[in-house]
PDB file of N, CA and C in Angstrom:
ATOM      1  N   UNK A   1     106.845 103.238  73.908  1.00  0.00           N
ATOM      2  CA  UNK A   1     107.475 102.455  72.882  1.00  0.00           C
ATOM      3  C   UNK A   1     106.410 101.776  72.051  1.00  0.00           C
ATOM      4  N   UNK A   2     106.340 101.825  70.736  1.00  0.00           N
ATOM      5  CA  UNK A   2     105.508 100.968  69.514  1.00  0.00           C
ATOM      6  C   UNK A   2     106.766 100.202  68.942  1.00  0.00           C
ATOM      7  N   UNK A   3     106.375  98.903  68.535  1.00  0.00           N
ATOM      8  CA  UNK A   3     107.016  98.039  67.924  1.00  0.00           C
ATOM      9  C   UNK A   3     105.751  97.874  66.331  1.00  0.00           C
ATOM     10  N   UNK A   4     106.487  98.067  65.480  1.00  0.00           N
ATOM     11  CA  UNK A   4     105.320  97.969  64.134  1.00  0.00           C
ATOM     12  C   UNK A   4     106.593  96.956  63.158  1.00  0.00           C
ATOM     13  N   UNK A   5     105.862  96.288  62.432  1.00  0.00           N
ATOM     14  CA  UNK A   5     106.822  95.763  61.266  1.00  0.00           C
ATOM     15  C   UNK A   5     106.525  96.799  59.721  1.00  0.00           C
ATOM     16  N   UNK A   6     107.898  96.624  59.071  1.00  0.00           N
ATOM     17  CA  UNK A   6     108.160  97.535  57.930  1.00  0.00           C
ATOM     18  C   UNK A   6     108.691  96.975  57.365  1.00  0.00           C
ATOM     19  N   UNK A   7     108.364  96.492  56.257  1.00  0.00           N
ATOM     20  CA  UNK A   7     108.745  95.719  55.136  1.00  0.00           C
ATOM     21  C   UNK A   7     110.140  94.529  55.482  1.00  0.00           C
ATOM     22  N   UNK A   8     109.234  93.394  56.382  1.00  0.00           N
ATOM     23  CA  UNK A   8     109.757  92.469  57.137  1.00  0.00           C
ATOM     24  C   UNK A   8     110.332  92.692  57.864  1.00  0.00           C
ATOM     25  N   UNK A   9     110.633  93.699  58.486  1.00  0.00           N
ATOM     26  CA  UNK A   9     111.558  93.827  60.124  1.00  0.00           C
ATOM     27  C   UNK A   9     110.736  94.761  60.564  1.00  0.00           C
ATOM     28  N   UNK A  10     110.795  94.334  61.946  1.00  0.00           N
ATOM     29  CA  UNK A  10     110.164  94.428  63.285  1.00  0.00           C
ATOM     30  C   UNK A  10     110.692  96.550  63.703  1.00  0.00           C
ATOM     31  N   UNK A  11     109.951  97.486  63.669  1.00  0.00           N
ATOM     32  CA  UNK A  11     110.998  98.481  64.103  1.00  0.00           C
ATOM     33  C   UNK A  11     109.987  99.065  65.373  1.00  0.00           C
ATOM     34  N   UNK A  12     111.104  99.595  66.319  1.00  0.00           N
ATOM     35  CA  UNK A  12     110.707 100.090  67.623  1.00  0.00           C
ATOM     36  C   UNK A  12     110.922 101.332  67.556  1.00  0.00           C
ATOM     37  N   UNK A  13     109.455 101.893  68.234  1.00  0.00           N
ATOM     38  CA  UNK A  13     109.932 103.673  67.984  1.00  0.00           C
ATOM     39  C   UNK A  13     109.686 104.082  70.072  1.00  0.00           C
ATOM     40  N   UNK A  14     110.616 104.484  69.732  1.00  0.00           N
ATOM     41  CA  UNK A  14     111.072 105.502  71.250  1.00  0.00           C
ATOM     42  C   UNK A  14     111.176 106.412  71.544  1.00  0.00           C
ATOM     43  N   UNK A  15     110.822 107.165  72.573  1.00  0.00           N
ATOM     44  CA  UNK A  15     110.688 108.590  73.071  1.00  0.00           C
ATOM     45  C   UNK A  15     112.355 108.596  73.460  1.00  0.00           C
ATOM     46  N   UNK A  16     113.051 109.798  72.845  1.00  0.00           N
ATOM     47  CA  UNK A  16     114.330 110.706  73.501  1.00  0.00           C
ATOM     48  C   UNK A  16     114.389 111.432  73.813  1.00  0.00           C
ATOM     49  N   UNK A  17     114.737 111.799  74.717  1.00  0.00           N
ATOM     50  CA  UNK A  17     115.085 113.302  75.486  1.00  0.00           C
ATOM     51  C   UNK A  17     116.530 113.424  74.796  1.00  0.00           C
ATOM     52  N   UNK A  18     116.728 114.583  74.233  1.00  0.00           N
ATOM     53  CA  UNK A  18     118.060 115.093  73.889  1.00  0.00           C
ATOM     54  C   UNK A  18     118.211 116.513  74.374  1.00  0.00           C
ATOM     55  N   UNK A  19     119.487 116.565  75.419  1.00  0.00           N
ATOM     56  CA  UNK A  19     119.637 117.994  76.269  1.00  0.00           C
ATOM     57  C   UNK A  19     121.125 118.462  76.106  1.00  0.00           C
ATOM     58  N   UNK A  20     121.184 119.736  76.134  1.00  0.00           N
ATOM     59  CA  UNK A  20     121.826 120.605  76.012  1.00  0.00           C
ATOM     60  C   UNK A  20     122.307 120.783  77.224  1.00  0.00           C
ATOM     61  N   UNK A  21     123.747 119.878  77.951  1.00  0.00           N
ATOM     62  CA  UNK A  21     124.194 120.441  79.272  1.00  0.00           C
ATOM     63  C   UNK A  21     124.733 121.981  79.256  1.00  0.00           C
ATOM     64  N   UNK A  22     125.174 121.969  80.762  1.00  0.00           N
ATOM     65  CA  UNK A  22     126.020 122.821  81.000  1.00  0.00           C
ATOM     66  C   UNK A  22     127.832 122.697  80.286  1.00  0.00           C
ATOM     67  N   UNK A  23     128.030 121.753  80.649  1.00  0.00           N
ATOM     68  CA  UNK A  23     129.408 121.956  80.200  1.00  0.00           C
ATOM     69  C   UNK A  23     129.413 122.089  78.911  1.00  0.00           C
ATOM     70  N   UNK A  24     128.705 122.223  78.032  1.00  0.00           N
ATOM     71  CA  UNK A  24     128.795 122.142  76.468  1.00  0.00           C
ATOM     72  C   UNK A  24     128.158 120.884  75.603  1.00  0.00           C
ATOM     73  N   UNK A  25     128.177 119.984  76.588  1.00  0.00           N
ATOM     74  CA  UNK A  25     128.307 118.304  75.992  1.00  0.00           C
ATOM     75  C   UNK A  25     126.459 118.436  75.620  1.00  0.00           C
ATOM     76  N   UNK A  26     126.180 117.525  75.148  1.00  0.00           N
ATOM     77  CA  UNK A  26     124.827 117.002  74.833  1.00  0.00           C
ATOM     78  C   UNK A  26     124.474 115.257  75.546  1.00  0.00           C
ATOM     79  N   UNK A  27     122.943 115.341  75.926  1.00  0.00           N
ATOM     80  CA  UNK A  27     123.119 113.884  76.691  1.00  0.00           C
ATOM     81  C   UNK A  27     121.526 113.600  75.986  1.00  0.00           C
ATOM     82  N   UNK A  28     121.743 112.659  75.940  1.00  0.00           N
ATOM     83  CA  UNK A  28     119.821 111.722  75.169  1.00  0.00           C
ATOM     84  C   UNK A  28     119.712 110.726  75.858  1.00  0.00           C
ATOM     85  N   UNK A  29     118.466 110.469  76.293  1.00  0.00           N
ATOM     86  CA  UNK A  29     118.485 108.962  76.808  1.00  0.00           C
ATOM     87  C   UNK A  29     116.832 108.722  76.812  1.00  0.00           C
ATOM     88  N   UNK A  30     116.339 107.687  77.098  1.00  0.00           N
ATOM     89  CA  UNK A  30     115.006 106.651  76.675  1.00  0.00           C
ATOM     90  C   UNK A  30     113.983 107.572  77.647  1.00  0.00           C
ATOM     91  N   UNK A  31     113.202 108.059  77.039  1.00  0.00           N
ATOM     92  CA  UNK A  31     112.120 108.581  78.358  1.00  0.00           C
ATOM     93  C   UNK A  31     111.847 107.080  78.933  1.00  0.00           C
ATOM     94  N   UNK A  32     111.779 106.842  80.938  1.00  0.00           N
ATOM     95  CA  UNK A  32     111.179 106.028  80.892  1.00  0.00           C
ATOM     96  C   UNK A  32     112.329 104.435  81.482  1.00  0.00           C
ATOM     97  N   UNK A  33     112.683 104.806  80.780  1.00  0.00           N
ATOM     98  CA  UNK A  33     114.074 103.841  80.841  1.00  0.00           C
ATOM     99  C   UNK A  33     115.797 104.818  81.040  1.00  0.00           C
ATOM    100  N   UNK A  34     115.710 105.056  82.291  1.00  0.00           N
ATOM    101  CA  UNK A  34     117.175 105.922  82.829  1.00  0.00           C
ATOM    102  C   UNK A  34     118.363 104.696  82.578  1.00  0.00           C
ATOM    103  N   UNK A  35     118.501 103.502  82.192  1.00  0.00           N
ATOM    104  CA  UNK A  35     119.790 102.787  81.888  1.00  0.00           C
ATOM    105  C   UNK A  35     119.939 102.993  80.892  1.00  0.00           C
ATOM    106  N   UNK A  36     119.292 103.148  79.911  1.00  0.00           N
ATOM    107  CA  UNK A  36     119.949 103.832  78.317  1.00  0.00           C
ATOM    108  C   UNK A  36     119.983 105.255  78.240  1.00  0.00           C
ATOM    109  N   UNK A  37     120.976 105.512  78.736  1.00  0.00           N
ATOM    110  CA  UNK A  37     121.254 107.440  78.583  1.00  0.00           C
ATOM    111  C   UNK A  37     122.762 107.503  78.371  1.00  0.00           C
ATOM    112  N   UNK A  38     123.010 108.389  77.782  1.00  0.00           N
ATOM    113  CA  UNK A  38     124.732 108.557  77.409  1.00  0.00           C
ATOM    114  C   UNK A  38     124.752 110.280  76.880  1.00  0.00           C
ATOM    115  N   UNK A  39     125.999 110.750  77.089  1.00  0.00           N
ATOM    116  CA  UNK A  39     126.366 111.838  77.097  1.00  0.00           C
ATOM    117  C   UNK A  39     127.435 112.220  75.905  1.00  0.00           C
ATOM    118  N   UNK A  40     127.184 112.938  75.381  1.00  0.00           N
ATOM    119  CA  UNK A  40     128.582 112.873  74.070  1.00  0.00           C
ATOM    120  C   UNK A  40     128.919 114.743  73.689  1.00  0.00           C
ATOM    121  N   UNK A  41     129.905 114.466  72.420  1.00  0.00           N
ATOM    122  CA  UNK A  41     130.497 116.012  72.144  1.00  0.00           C
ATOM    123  C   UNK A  41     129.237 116.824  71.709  1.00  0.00           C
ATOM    124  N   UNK A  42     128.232 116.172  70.671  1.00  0.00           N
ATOM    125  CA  UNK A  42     126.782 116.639  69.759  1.00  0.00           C
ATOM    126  C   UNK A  42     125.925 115.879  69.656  1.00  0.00           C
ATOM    127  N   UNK A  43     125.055 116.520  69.536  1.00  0.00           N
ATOM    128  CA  UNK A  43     123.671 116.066  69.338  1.00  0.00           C
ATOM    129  C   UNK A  43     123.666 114.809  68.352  1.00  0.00           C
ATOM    130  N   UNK A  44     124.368 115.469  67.079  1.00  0.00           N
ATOM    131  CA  UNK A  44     124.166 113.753  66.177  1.00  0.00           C
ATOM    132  C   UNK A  44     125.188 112.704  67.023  1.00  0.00           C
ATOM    133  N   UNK A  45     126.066 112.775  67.574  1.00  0.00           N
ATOM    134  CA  UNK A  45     126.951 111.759  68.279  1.00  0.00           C
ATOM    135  C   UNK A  45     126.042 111.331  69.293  1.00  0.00           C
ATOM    136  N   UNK A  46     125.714 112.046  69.798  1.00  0.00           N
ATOM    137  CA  UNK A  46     124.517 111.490  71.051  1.00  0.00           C
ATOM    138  C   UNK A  46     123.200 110.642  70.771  1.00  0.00           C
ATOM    139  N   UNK A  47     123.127 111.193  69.827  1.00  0.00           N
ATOM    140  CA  UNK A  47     121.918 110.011  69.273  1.00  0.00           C
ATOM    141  C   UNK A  47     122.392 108.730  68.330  1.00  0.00           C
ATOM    142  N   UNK A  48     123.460 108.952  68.164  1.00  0.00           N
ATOM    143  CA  UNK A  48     124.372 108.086  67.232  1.00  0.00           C
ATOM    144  C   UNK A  48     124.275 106.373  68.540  1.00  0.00           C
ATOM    145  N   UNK A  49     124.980 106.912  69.424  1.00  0.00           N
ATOM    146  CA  UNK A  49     125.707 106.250  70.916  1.00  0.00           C
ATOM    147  C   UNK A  49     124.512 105.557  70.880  1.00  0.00           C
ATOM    148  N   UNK A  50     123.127 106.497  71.610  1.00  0.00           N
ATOM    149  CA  UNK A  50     122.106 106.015  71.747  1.00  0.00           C
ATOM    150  C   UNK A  50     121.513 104.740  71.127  1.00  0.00           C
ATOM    151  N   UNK A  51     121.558 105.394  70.275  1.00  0.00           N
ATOM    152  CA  UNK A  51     120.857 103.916  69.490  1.00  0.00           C
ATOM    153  C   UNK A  51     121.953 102.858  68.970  1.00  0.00           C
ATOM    154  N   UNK A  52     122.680 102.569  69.190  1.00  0.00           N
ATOM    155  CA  UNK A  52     124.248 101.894  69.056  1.00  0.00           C
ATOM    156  C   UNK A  52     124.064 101.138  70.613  1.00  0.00           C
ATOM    157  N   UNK A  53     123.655 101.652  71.755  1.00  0.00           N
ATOM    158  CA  UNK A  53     123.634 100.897  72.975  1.00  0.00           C
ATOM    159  C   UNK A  53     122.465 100.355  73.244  1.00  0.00           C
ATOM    160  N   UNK A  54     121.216 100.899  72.844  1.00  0.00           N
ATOM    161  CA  UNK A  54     119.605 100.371  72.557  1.00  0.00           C
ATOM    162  C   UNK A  54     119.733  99.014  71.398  1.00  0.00           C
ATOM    163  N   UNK A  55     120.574  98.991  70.150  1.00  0.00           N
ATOM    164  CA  UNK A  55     120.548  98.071  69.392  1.00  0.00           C
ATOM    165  C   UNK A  55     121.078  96.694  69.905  1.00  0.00           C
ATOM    166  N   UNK A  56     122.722  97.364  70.739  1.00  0.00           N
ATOM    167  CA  UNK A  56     123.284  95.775  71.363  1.00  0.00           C
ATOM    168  C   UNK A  56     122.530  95.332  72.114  1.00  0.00           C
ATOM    169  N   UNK A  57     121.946  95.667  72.845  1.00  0.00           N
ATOM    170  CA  UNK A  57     120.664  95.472  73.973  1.00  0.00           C
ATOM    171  C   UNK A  57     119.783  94.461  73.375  1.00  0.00           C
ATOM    172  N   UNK A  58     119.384  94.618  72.641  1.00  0.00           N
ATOM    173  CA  UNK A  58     118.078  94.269  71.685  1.00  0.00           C
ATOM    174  C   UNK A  58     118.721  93.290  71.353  1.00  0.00           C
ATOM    175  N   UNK A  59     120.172  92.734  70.838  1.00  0.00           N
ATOM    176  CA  UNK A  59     120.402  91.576  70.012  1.00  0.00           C
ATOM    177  C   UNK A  59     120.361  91.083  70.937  1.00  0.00           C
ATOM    178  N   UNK A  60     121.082  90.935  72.778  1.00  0.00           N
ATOM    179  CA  UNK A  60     120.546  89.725  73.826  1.00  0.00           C
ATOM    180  C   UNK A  60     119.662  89.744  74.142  1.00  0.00           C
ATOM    181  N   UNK A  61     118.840  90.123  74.081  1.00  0.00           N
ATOM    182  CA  UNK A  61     117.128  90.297  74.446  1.00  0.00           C
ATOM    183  C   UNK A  61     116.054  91.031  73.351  1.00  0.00           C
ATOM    184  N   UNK A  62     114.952  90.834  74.439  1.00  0.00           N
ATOM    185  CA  UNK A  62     113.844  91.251  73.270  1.00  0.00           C
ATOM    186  C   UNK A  62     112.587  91.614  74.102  1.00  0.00           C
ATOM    187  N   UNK A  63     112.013  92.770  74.050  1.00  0.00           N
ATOM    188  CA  UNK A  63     111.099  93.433  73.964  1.00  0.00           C
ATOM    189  C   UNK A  63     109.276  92.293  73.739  1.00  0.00           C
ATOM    190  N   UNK A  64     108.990  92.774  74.712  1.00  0.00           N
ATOM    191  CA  UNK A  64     107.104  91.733  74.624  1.00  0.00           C
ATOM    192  C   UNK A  64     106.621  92.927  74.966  1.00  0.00           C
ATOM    193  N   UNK A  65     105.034  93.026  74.855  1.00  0.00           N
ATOM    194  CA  UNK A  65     104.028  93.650  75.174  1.00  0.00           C
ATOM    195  C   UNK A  65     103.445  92.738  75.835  1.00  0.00           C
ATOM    196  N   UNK A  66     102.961  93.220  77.744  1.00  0.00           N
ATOM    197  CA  UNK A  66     102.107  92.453  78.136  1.00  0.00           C
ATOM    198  C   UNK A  66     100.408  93.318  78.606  1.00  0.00           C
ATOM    199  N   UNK A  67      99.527  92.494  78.294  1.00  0.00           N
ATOM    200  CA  UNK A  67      98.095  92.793  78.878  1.00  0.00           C
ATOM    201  C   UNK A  67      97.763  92.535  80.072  1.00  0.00           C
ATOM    202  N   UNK A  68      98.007  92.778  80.994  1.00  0.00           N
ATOM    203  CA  UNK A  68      97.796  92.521  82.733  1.00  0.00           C
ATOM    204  C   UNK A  68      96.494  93.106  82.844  1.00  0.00           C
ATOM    205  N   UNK A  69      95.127  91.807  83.324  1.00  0.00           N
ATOM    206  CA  UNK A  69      94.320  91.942  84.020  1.00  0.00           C
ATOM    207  C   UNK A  69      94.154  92.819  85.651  1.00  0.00           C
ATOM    208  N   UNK A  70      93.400  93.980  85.791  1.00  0.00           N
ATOM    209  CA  UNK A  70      93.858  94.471  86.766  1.00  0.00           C
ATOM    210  C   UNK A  70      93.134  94.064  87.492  1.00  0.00           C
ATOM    211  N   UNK A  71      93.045  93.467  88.930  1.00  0.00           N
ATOM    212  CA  UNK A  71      92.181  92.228  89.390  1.00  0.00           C
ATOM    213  C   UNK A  71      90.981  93.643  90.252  1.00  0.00           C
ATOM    214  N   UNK A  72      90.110  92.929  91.039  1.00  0.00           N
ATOM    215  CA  UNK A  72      89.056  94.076  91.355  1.00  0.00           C
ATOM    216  C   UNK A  72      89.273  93.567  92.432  1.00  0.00           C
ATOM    217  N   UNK A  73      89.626  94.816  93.623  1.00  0.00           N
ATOM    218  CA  UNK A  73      90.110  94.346  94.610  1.00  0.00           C
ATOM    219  C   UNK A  73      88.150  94.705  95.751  1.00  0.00           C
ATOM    220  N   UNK A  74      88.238  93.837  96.756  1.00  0.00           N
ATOM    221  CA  UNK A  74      86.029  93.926  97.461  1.00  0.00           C
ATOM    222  C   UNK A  74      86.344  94.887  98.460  1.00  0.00           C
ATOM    223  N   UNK A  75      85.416  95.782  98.661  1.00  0.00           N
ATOM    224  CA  UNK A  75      85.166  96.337  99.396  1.00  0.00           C
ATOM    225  C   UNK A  75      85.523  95.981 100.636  1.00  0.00           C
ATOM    226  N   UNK A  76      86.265  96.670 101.178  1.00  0.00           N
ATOM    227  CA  UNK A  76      86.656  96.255 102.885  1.00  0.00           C
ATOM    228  C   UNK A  76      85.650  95.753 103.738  1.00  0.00           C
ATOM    229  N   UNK A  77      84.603  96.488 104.107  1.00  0.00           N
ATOM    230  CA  UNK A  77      83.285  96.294 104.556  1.00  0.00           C
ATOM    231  C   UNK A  77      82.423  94.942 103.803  1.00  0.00           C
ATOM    232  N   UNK A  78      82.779  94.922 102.728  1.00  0.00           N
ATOM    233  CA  UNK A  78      82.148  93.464 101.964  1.00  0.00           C
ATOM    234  C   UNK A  78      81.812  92.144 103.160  1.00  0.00           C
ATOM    235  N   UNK A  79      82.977  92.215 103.298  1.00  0.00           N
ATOM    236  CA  UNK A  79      83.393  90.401 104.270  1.00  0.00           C
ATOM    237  C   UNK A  79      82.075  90.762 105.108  1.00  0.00           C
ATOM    238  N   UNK A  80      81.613  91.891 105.805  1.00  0.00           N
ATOM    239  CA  UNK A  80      80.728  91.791 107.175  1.00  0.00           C
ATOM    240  C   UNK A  80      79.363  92.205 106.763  1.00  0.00           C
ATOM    241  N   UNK A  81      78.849  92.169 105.671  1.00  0.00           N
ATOM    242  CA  UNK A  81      77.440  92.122 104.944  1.00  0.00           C
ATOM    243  C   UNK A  81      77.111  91.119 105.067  1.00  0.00           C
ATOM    244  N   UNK A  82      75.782  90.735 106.057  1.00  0.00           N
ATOM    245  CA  UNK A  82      74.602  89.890 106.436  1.00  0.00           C
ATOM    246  C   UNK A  82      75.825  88.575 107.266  1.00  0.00           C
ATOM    247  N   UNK A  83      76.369  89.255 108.393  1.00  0.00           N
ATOM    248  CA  UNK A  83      76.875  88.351 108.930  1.00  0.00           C
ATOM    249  C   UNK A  83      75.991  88.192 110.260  1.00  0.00           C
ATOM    250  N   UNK A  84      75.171  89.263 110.379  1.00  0.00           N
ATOM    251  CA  UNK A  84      73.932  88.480 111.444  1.00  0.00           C
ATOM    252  C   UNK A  84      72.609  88.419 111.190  1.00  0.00           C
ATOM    253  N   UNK A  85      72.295  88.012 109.791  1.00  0.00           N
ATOM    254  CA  UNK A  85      71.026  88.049 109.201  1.00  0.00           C
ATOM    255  C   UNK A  85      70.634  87.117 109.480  1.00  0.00           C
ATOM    256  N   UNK A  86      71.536  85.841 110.243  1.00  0.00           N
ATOM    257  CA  UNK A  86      70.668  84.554 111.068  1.00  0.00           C
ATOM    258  C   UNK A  86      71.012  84.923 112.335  1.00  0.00           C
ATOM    259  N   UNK A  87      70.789  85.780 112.797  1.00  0.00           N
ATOM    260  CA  UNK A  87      71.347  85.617 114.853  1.00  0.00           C
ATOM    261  C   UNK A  87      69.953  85.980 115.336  1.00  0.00           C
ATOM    262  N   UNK A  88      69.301  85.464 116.434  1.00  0.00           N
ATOM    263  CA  UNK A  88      68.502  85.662 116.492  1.00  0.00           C
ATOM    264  C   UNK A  88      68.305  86.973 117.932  1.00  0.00           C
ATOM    265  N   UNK A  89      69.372  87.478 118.197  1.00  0.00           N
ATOM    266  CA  UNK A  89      69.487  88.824 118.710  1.00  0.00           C
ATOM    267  C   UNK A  89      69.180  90.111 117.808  1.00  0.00           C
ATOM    268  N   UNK A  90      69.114  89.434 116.758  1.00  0.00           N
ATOM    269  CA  UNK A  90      69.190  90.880 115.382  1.00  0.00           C
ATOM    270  C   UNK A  90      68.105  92.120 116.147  1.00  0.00           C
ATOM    271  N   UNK A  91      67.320  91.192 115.958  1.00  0.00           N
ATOM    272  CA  UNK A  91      66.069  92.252 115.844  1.00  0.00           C
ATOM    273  C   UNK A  91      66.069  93.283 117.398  1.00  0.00           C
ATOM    274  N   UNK A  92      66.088  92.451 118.085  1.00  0.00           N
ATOM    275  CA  UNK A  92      65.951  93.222 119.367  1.00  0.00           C
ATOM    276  C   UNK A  92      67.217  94.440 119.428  1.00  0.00           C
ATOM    277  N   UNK A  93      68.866  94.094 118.663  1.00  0.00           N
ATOM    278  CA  UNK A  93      69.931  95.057 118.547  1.00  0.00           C
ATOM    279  C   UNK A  93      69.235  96.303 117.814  1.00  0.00           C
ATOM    280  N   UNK A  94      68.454  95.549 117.110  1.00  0.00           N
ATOM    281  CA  UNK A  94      68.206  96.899 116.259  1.00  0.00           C
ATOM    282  C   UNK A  94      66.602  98.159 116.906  1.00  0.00           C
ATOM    283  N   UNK A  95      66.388  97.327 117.884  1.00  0.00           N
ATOM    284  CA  UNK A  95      65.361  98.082 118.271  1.00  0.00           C
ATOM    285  C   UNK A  95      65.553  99.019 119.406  1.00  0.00           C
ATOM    286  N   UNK A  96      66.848  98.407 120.086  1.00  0.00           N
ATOM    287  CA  UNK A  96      67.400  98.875 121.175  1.00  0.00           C
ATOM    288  C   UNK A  96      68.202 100.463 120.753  1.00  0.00           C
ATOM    289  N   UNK A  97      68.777 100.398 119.485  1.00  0.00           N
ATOM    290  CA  UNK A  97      69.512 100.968 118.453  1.00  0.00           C
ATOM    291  C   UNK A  97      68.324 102.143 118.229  1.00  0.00           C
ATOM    292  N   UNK A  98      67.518 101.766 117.885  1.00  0.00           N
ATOM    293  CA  UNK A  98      66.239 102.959 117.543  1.00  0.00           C
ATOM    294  C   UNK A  98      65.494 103.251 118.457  1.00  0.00           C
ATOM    295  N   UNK A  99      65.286 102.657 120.091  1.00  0.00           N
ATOM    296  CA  UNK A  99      64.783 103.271 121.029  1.00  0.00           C
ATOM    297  C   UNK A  99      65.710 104.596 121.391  1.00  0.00           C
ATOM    298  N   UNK A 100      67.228 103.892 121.585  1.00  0.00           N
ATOM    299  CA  UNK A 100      68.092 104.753 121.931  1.00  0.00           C
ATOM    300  C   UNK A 100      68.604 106.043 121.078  1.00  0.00           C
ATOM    301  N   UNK A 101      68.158 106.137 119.908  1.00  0.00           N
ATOM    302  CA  UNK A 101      68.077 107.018 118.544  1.00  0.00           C
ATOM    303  C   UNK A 101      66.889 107.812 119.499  1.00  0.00           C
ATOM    304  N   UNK A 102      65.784 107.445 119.234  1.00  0.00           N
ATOM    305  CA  UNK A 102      64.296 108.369 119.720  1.00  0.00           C
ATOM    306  C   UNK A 102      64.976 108.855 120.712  1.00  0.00           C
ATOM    307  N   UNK A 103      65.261 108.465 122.086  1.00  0.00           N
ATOM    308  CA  UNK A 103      65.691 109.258 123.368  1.00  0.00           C
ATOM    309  C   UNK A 103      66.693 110.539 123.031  1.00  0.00           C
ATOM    310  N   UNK A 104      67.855 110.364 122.324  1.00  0.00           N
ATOM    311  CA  UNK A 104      68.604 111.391 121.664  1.00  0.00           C
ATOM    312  C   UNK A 104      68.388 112.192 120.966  1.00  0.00           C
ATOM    313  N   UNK A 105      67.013 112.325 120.510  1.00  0.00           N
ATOM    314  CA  UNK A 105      66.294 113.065 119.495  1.00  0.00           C
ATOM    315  C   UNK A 105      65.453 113.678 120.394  1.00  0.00           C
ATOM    316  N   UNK A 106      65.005 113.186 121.130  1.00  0.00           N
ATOM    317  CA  UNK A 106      63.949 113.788 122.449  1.00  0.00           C
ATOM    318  C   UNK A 106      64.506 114.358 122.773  1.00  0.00           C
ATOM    319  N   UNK A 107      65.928 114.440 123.351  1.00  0.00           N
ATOM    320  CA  UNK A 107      66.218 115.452 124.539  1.00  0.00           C
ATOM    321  C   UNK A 107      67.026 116.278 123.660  1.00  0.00           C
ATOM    322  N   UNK A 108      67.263 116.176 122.347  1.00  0.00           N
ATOM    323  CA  UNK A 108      68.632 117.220 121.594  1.00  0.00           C
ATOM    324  C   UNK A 108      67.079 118.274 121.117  1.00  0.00           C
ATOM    325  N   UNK A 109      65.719 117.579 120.800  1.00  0.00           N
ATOM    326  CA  UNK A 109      64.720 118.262 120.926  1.00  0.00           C
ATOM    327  C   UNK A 109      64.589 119.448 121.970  1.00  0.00           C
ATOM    328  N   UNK A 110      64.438 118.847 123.501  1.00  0.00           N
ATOM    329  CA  UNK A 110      64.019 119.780 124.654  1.00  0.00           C
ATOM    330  C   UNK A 110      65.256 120.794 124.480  1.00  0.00           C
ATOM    331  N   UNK A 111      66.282 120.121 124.498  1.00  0.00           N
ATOM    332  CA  UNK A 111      67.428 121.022 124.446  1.00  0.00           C
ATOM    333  C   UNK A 111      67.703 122.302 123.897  1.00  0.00           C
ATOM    334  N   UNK A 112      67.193 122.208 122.322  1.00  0.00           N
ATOM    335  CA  UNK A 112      67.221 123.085 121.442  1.00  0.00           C
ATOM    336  C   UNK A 112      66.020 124.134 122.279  1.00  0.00           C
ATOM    337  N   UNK A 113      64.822 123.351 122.420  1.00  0.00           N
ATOM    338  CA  UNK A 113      63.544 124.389 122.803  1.00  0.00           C
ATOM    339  C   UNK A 113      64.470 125.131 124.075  1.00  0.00           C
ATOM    340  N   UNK A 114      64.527 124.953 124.611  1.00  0.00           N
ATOM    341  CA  UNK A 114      65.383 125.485 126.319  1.00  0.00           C
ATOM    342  C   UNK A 114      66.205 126.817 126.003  1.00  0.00           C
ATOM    343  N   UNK A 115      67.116 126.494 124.557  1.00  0.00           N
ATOM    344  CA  UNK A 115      67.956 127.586 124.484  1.00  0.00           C
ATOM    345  C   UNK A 115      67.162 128.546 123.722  1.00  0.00           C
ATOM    346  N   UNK A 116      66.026 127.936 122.889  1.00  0.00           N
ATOM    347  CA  UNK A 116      65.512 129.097 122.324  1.00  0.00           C
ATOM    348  C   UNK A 116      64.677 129.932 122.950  1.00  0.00           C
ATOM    349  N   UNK A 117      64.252 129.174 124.196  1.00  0.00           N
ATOM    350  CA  UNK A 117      63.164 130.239 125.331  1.00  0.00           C
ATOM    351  C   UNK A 117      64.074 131.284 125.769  1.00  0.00           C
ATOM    352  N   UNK A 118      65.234 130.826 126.462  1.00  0.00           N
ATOM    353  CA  UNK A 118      66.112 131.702 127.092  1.00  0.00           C
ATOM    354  C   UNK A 118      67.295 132.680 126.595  1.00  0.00           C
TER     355      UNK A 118
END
């Protein structure tokens, strides 16, 4: 939907679907908006209705454009960045962490050699 003014009134332009049922009838209604749809004998009657039930609409109410900030939602993991950059276990976790790295590398080492001898 665009709302533009034209030589002092406000006009709204809208997407219609206008279809060709089965039973013969013709039906149009608001892309977008399924409560304004109506069904009639023709195509010009159908768009006639249409905008005849879009207009009463419009005289109790009224149409805004809003700009919604889309907020930036943090990284899940965020909250737990440098939550033990004062503990004074750090260092030793992390060495224990890379002794135990080397040992797994040592033996996925021998391992590999073993299958390739045999």
């Amino acid at each position: 939907m665009n709302a533009k003014l034209v030589n002092g009134q406000t006009k709204l332009s809208i997407n219609v679907l206008v279809k060709n049922e089965k039973d013969g009838k013709v039906s149009a209604r608001v892309l977008g908006l399924p409560e304004y749809s109506v069904i009639s004998s023709d195509r010009h009657s159908a768009i006639l209705e249409l905008d005849r039930l879009i207009t009463t609409n419009l005289l109790e109410n009224e149409v805004v454009s809003l700009e919604l900030e889309i907020p930036k939602r943090e990284h899940p993991w965020r909250r737990f960045a440098g939550i033990y950059k004062n503990s004074q276990l750090f260092d030793s976790v992390i060495a224990n962490i890379e002794s135990h790295r080397c040992e797994l590398d040592s033996q996925t080492t021998v391992d590999y050699q073993e299958e390739k001898i045999a």
